[in-house]
Protein backbone atom coordinates (compact mmCIF):
# COMPACT_ATOMS: atom_id res chain seq x y z
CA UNK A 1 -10.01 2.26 23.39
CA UNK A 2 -7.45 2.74 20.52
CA UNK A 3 -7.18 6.41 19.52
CA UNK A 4 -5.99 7.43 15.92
CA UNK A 5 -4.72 10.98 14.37
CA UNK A 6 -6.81 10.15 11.26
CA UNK A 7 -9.74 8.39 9.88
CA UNK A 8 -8.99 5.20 8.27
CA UNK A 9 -11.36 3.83 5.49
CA UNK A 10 -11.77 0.14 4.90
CA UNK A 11 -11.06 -0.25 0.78
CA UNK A 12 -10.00 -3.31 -0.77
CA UNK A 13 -7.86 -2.20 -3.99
CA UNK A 14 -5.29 -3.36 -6.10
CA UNK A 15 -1.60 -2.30 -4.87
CA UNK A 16 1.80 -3.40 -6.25
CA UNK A 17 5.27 -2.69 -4.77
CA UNK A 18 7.73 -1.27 -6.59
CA UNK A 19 10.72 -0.39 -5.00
CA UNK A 20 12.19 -2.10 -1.23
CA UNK A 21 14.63 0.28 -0.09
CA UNK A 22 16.93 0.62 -2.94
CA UNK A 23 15.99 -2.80 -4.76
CA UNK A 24 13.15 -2.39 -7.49
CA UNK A 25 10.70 -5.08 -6.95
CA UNK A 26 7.41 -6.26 -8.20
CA UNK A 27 5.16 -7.43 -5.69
CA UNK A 28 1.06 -7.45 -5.80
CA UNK A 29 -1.43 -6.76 -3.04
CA UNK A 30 -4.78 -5.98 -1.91
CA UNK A 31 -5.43 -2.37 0.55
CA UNK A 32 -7.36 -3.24 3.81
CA UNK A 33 -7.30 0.16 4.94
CA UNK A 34 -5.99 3.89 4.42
CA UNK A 35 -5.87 6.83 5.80
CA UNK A 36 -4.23 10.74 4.82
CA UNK A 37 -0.65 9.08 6.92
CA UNK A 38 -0.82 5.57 5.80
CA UNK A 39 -1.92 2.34 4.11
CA UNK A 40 -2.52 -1.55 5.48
CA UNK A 41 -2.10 -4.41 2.73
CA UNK A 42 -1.73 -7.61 2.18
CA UNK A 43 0.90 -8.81 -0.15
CA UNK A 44 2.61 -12.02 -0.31
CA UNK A 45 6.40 -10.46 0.31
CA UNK A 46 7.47 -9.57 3.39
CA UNK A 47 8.82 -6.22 3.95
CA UNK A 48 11.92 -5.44 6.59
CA UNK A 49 10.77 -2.48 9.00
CA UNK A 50 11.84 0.78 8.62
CA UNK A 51 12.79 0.82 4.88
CA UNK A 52 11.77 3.43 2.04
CA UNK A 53 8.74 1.79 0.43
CA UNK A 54 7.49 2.78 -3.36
CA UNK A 55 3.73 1.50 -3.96
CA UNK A 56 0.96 2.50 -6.61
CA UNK A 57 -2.65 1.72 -5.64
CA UNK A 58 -4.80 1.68 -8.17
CA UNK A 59 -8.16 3.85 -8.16
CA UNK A 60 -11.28 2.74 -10.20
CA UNK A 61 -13.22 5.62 -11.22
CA UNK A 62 -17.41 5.09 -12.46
CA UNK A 63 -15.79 4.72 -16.11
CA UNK A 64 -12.99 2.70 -17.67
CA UNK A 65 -10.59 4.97 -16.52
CA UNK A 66 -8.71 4.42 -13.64
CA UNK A 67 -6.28 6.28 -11.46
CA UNK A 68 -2.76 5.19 -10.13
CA UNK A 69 -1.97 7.04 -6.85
CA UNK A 70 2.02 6.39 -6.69
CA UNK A 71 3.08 6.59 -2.78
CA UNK A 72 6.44 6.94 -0.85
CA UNK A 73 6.47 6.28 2.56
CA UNK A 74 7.93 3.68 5.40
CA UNK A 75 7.31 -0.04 6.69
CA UNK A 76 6.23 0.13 9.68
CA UNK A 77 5.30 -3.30 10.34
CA UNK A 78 4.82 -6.58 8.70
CA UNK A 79 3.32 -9.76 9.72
CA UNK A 80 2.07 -13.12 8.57
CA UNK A 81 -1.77 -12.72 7.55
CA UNK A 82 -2.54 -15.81 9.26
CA UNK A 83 -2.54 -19.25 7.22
CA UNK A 84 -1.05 -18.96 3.62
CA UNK A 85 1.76 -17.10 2.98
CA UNK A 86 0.86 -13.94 2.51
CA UNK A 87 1.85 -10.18 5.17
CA UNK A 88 -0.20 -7.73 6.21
CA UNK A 89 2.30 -5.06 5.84
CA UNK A 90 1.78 -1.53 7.30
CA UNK A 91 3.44 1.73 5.25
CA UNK A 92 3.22 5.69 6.13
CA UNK A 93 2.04 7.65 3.34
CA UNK A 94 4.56 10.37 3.29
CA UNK A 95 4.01 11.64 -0.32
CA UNK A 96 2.31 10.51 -3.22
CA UNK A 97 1.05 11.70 -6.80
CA UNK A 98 -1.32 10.68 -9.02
CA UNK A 99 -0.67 9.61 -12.60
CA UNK A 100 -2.72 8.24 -15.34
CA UNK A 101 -3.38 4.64 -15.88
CA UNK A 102 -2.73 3.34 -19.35
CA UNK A 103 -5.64 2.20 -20.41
């Protein structure tokens, strides 16, 4: 049986990618999981492993509002997502901050 340091919680939410290593990018993506050290998303880029990663996922509140939680953290590894061409790309989640979304 797999054992984990933290709880992860099955959320589908909009993510883009904005920076790959040193390149700024702009790349779009759905969460399949997170937890406090780390997110799992599909995307359909590739990401090399072991390069700084910038993504914001966005956070829909009960109102219009939402939330953009803005994330630093690592590739750890990325994969096909079976047919199509889109990765399942796994990232730690080694700081973040929240900022407003324009709405």
């Amino acid at each position: 049986m797999e054992q984990r340091r933290t709880r992860r919680f099955t959320l589908q939410l909009p993510v883009s990618i904005t920076r790959h290593g040193t390149e700024r990018v702009t790349h779009f993506g759905l969460t399949k999981n997170i937890s406090s050290g780390g997110v799992l998303f599909t995307g359909d880029q590739d990401a090399e492993v072991g390069v700084s990663i910038e993504y914001v996922i966005t956070l829909a509140g009960p109102t219009d509002q939402s939330v953009n939680l803005r994330c630093i953290g690592k590739v750890l590894r990325s994969a096909p997502a079976g047919a199509g061409s889109s990765y399942d790309v796994a990232a730690t989640l080694e700081r973040y901050e929240f900022i407003r979304a324009d709405n």
